[in-house]
Protein backbone atom coordinates (compact mmCIF):
# COMPACT_ATOMS: atom_id res chain seq x y z
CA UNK A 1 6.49 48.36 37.94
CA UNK A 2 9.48 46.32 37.71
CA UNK A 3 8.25 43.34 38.59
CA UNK A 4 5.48 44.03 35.50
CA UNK A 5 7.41 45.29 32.74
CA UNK A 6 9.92 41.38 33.89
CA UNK A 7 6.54 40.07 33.62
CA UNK A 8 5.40 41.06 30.36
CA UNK A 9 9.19 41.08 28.49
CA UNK A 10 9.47 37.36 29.76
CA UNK A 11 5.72 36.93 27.92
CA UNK A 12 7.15 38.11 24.44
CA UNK A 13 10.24 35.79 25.07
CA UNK A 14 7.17 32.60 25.43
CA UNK A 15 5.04 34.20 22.50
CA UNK A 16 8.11 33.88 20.58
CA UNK A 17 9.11 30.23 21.10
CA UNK A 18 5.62 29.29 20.17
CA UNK A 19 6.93 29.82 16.86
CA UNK A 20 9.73 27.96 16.26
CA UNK A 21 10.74 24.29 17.44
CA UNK A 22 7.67 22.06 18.57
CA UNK A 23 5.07 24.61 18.65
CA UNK A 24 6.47 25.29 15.16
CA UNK A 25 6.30 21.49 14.04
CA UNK A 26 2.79 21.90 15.65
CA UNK A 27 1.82 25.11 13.52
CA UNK A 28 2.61 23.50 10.09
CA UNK A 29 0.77 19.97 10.48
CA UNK A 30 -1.97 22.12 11.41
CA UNK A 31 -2.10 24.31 8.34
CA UNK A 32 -0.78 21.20 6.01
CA UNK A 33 -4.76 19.62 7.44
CA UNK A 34 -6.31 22.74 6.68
CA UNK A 35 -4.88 23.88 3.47
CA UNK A 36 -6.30 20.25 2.27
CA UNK A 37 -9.57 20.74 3.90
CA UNK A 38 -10.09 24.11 2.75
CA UNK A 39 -8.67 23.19 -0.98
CA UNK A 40 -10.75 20.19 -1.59
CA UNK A 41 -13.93 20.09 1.05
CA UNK A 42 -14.68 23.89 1.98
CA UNK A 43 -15.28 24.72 -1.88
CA UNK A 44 -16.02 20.84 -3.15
CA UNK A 45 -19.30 22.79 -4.57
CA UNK A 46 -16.92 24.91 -6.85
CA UNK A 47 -16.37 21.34 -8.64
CA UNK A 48 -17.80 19.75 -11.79
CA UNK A 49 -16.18 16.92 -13.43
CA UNK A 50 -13.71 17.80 -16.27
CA UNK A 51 -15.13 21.56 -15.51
CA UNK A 52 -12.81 24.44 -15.39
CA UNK A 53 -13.51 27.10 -12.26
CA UNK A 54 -12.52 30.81 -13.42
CA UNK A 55 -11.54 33.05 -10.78
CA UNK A 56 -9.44 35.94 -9.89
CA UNK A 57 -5.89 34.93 -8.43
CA UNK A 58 -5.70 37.07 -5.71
CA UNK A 59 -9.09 36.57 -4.27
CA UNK A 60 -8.57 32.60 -4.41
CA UNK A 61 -5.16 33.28 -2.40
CA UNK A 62 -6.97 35.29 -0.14
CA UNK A 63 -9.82 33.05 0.67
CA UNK A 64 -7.75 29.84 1.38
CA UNK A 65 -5.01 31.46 3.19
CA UNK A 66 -7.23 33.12 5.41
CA UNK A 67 -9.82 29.77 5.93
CA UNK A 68 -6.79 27.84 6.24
CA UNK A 69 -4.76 29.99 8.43
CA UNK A 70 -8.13 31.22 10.82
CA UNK A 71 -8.64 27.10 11.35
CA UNK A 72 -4.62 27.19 12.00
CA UNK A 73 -4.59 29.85 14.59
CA UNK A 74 -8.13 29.41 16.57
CA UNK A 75 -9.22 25.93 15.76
CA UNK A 76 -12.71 24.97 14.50
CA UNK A 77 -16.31 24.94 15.95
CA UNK A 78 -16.16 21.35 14.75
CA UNK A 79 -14.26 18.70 14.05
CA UNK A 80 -14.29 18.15 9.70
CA UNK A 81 -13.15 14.07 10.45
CA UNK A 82 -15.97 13.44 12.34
CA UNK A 83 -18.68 16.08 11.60
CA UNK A 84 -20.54 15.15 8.79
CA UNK A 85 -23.11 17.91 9.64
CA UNK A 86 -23.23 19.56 6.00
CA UNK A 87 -25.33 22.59 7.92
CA UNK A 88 -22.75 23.00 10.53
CA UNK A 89 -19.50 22.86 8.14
CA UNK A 90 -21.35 25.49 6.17
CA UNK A 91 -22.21 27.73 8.85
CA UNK A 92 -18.30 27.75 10.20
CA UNK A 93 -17.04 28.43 6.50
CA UNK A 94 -19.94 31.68 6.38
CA UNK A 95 -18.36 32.51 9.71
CA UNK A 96 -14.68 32.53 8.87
CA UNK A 97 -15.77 34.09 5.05
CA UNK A 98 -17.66 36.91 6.66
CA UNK A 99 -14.38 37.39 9.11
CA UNK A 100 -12.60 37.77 5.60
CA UNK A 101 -14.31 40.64 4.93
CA UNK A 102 -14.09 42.36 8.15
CA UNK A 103 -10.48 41.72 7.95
CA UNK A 104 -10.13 43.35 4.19
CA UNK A 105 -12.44 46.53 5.49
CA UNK A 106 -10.01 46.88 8.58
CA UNK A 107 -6.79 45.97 6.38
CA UNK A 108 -7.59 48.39 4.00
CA UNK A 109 -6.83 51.28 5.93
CA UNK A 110 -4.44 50.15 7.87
CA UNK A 111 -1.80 52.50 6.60
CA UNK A 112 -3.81 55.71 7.68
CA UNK A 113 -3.72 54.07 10.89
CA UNK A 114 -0.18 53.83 10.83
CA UNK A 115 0.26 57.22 10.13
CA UNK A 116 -1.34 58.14 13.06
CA UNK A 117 -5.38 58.71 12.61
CA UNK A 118 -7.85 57.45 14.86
CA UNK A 119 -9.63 54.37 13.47
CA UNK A 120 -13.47 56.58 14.70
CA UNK A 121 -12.59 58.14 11.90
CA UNK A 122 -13.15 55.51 9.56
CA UNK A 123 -16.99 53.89 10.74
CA UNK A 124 -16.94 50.52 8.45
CA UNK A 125 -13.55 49.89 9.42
CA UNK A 126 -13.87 50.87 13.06
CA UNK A 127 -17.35 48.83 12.72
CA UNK A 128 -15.07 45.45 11.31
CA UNK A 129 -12.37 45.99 13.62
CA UNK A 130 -15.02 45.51 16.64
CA UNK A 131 -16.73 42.51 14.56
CA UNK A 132 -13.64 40.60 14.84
CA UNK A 133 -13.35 41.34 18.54
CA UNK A 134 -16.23 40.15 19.43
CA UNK A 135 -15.53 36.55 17.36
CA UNK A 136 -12.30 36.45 18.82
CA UNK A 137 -13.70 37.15 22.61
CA UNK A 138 -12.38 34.63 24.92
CA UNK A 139 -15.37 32.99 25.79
CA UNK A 140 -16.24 32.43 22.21
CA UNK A 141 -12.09 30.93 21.37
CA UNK A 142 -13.10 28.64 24.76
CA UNK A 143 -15.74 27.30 22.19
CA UNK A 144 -13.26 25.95 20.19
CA UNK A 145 -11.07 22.77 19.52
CA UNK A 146 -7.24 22.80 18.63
CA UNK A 147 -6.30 26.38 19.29
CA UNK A 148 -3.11 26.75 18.66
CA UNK A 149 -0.64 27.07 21.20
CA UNK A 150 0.63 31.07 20.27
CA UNK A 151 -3.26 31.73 21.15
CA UNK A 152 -3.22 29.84 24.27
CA UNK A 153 -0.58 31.50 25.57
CA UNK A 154 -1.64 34.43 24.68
CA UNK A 155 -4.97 33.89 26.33
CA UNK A 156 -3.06 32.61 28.89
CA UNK A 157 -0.58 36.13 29.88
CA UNK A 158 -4.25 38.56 28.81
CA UNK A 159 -5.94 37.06 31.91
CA UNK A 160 -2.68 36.94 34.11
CA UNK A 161 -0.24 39.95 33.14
CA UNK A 162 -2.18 42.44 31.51
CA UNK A 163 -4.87 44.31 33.13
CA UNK A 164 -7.42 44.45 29.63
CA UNK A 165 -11.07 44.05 29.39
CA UNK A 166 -12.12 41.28 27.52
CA UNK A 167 -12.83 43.38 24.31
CA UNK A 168 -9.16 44.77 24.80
CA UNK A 169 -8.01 40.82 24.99
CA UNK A 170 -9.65 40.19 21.78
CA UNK A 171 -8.38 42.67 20.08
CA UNK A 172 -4.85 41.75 21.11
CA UNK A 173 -6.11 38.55 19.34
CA UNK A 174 -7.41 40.59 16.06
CA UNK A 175 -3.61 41.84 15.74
CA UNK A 176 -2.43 38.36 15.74
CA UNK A 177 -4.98 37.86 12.84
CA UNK A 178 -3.86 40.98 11.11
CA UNK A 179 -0.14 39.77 11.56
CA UNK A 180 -0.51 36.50 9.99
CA UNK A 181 -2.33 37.49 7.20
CA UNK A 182 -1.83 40.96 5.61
CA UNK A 183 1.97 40.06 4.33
CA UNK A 184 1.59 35.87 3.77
CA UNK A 185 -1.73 36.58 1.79
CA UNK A 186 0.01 38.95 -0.47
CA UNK A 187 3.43 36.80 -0.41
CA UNK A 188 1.81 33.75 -1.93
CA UNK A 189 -0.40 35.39 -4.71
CA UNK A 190 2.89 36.80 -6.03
CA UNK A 191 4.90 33.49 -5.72
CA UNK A 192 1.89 31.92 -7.63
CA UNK A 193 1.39 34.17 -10.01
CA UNK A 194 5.37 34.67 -11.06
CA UNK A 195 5.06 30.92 -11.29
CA UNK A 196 2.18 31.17 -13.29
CA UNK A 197 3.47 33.82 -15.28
CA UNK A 198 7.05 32.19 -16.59
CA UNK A 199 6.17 30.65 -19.53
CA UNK A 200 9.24 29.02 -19.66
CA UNK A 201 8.89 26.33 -17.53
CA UNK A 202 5.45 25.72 -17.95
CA UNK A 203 5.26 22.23 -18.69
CA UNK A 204 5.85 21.42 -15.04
CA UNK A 205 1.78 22.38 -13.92
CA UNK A 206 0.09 21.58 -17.18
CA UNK A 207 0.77 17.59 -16.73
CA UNK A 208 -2.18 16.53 -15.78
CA UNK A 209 -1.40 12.86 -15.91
CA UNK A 210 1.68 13.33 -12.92
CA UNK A 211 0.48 14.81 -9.84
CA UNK A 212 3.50 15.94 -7.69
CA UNK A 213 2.06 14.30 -4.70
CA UNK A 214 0.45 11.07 -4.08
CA UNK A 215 -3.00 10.44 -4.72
CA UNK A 216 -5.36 11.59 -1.74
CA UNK A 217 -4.52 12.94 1.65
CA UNK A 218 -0.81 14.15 2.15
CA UNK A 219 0.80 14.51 5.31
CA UNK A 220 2.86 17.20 6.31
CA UNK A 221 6.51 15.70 5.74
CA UNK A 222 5.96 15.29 1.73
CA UNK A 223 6.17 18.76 1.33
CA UNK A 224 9.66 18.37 3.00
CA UNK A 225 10.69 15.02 1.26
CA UNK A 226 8.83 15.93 -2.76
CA UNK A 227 11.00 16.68 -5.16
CA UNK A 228 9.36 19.57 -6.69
CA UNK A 229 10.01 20.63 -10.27
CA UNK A 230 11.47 23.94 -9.94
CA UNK A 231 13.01 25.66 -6.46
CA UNK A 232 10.77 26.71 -4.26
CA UNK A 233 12.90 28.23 -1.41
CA UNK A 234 14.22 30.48 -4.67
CA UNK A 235 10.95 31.25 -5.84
CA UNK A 236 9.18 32.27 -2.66
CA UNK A 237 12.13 34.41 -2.19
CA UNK A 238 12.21 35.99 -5.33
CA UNK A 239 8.68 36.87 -5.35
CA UNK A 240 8.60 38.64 -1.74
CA UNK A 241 11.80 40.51 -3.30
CA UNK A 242 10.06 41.90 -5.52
CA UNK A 243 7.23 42.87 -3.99
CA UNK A 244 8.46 43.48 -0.38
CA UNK A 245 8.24 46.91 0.81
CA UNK A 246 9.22 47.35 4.70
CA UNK A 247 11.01 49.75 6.35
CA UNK A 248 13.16 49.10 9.32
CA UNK A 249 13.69 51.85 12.09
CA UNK A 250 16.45 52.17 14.95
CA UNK A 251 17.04 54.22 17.21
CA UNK A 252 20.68 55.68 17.62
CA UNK A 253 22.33 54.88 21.08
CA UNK A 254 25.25 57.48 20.75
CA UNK A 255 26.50 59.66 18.45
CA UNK A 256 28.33 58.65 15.03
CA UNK A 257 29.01 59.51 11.70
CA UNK A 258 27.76 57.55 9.26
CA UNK A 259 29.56 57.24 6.12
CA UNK A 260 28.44 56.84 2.51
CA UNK A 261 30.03 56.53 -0.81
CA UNK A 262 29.95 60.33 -1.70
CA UNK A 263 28.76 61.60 1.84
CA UNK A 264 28.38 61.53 5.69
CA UNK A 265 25.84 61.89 7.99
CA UNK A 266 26.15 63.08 11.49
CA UNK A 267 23.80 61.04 13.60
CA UNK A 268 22.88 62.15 16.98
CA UNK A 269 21.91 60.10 19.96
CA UNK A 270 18.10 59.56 19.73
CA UNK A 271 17.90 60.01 16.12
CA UNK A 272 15.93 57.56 14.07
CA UNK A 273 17.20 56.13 11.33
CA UNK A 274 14.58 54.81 8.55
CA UNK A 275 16.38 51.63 6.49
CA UNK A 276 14.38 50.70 3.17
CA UNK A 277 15.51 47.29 2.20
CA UNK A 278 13.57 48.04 -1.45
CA UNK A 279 16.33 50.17 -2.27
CA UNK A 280 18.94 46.70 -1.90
CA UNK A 281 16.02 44.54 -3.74
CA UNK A 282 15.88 46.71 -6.92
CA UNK A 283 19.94 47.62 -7.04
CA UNK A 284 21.31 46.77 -9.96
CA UNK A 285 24.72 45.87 -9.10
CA UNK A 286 23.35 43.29 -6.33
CA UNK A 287 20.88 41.80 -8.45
CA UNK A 288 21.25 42.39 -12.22
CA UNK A 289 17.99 43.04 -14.25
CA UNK A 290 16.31 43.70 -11.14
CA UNK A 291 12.23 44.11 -12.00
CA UNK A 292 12.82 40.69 -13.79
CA UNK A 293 11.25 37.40 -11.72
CA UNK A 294 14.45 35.22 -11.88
CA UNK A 295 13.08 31.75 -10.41
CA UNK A 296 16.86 30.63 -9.69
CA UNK A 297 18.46 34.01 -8.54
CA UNK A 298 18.52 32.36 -4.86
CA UNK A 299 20.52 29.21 -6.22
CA UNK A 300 24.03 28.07 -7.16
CA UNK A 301 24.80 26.18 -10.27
CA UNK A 302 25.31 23.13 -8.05
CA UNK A 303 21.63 23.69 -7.05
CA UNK A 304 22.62 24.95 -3.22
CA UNK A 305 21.26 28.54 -1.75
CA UNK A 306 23.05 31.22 -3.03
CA UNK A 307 24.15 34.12 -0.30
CA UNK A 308 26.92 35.92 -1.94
CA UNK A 309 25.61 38.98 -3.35
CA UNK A 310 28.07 41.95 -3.54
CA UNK A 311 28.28 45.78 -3.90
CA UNK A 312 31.00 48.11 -5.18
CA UNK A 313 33.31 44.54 -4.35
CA UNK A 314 32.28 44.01 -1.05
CA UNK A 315 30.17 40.92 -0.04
CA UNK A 316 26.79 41.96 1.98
CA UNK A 317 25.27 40.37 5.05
CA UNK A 318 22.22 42.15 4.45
CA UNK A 319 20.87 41.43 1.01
CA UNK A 320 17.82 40.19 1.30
CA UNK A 321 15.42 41.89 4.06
CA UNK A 322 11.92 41.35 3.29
CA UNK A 323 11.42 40.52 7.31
CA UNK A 324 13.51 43.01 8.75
CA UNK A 325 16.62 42.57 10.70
CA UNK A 326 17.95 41.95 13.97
CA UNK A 327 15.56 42.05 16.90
CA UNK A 328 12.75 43.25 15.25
CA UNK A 329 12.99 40.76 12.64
CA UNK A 330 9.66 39.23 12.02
CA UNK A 331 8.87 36.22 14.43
CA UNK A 332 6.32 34.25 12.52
CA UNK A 333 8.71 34.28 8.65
CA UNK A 334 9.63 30.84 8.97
CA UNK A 335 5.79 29.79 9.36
CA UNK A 336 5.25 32.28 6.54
CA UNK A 337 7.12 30.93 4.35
CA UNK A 338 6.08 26.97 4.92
CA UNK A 339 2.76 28.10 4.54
CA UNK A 340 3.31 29.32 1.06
CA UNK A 341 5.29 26.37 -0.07
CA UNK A 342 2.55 24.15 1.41
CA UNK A 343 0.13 25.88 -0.60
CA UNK A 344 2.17 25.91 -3.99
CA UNK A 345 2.54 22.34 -3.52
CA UNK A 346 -0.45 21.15 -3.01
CA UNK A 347 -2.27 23.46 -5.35
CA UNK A 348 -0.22 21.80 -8.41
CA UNK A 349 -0.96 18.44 -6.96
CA UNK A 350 -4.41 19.23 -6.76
CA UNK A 351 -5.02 21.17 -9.88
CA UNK A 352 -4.87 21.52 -13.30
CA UNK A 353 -3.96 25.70 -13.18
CA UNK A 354 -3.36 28.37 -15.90
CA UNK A 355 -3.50 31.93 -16.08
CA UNK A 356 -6.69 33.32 -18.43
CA UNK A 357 -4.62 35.73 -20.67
CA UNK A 358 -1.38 33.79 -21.40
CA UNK A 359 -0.43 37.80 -22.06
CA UNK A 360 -1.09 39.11 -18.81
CA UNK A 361 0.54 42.25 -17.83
CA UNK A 362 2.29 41.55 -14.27
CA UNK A 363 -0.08 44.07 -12.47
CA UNK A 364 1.60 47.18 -10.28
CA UNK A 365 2.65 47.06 -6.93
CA UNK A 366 -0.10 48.72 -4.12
CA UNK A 367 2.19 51.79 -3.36
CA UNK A 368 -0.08 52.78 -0.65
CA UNK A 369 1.16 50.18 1.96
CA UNK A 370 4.79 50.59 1.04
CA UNK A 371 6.56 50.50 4.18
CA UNK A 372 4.28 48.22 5.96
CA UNK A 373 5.71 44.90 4.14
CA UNK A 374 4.46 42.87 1.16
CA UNK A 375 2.14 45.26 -1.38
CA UNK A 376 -0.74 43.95 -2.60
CA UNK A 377 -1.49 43.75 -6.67
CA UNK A 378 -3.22 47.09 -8.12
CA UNK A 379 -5.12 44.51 -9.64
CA UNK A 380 -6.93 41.03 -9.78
CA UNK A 381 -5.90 38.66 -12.24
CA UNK A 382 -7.70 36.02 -14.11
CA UNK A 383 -6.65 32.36 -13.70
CA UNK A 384 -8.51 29.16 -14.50
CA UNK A 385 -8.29 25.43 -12.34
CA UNK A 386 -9.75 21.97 -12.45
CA UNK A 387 -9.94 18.79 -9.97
CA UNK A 388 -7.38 16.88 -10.95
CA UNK A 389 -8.39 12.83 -11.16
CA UNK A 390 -6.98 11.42 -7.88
């Protein structure tokens, strides 16, 4: 039993490291290819010269992140530079589309699950879970080119550590999917739409005539080396700040008091303690006007990150916790994040893009996932794009 549980602890250690240095690197090319290919080929029959597309926000968001980040994660049945095959590049898109919506049915009641009922009591939802099983069955990944390396490996430690059927191994693939989407989805609809939203400095995405980007294909180290108009670090930050809703548990190792401003707590070994960084985001006297999208809140006034945030005098080391903390803290943020600056970027390179109702209302935060990380919009919003001419 030892021998297993050194087995499967040095797994998570590898499953780990295939998200950060090279594997990393490897990760966001990837995603840089497929944003483009989803962006520009995958919905090419969206376009009409000089023609505006309306759509809602948040279901654009959803559909590219997901195509984008499903070709990322398990590769393609083809391969889009040489497969010209209209039929078979249509085909993979229904696939990944119809995966979508399994994913949504399954998503949406994922808190229920969370709170402890059994998924047989939801049919559609069980029904979608056991879709995406069966597309993400190992014989069926074996189908495909460029998997990435996090699903190798994990293919790799199913069939040698763990003792799983293969429906069991796929649906230790289906979490994977679930983890990479349900927060980064929501993340970038909110970065967009703040950006969207703050009328201020709108001039930036309304040139049409200056492109951020070069003309044509970009590779993945512009989005490192552009000088984009406003801060994006700040704004993706700001955004999931806003809309971030986890909750962090630990368990006590020994007794202690824990003391407050007004009060104490007596904490007993064992106990769990429940920490909801939403109550930091939305303080007052660490960020002033709080439920206000400040684009810049994250930056100095000589342009560098910001990181000194204080309460009642004191400077905090935990200020902003949209990923958790510590050892728990979320494995796959600095992919996350890329992902969504990859995606801002090359959707104002790409596009002319404006919101439908200049007057929008910022819609409400989801309340029903609160706890589980980023909350989804109550609501859909309106926005309008074009082709830009490359």
């Amino acid at each position: 039993a030892h021998n297993l549980f050194s087995n499967r602890l040095l797994g998570m250690v590898a499953l780990t490291q295939t998200l950060q240095g090279n594997a990393l690197d490897a990760l966001i090319e990837a995603m840089m290819e497929n944003l483009q290919y989803v962006m520009l080929q995958s919905r090419a029959s969206k376009f009409q010269p000089n023609t505006w597309v309306t759509e809602g926000l948040y279901t654009f968001c959803c559909q590219v992140m997901f195509e984008s980040g499903f070709l990322t994660l398990f590769g393609k049945e083809f391969n889009p530079n040489h497969d010209k095959n209209l039929s078979k590049r249509e085909t993979e898109r229904a696939h990944i589309l119809n995966a979508l919506e399994n994913f949504k049915e399954f998503d949406r009641i994922f808190p229920a699950l969370v709170a402890g009922l059994p998924i047989h009591l939801f049919k559609s939802a069980h029904s979608a879970r056991e879709k995406l099983g069966e597309a993400l069955l190992h014989k069926n990944l074996l189908k495909r080119d460029n998997l990435s390396e996090l699903v190798m490996l994990r293919m790799f430690l199913n069939d040698t550590l763990s003792t799983f059927d293969d429906m069991e191994k796929a649906k230790t693939h289906v979490a994977v999917l679930w983890a990479s989407q349900a927060n980064t989805i929501p993340a970038t609809f909110w970065s967009l739409f703040y950006l969207l939203n703050n009328t201020s400095d709108k001039l930036f995405w309304t040139s049409a005539e200056n492109p951020l980007l070069p003309h044509g294909h970009i590779h993945t180290d512009s989005v490192v080396t552009i000088s984009f108009p406003l801060p994006i670090d700040s704004i993706i930050k700001e955004a999931m700040r806003l809309s971030s809703a986890s909750m962090t548990f630990r368990v006590a190792k020994e007794d202690f008091t824990l003391h407050l401003e007004n009060s104490f707590y007596n904490i007993r070994k064992d106990d769990i303690v429940a920490l909801y960084p939403q109550l930091l985001h939305f303080d007052p006297e660490i960020y002033a006007d709080p439920l206000t999208f400040k684009y810049d809140r994250y930056l100095k006034e000589n342009k560098e990150e910001k990181t000194d945030f204080y309460r009642n005098g004191r400077k905090l080391k935990y200020y902003y916790m949209p990923f958790g903390a510590g050892i728990a803290k979320c494995p796959g943020r600095l992919f996350a994040v890329h992902e969504i600056k990859q995606f801002l970027v090359l959707i104002f390179s790409y596009f002319e893009i404006d919101l439908v109702d200049s007057n929008v209302q910022c819609p409400s935060l989801d309340q029903s996932r609160a706890g589980l990380g980023i909350l989804q919009p109550s609501n859909d919003i309106d926005f309008r794009y074009r082709l830009k001419c490359l």
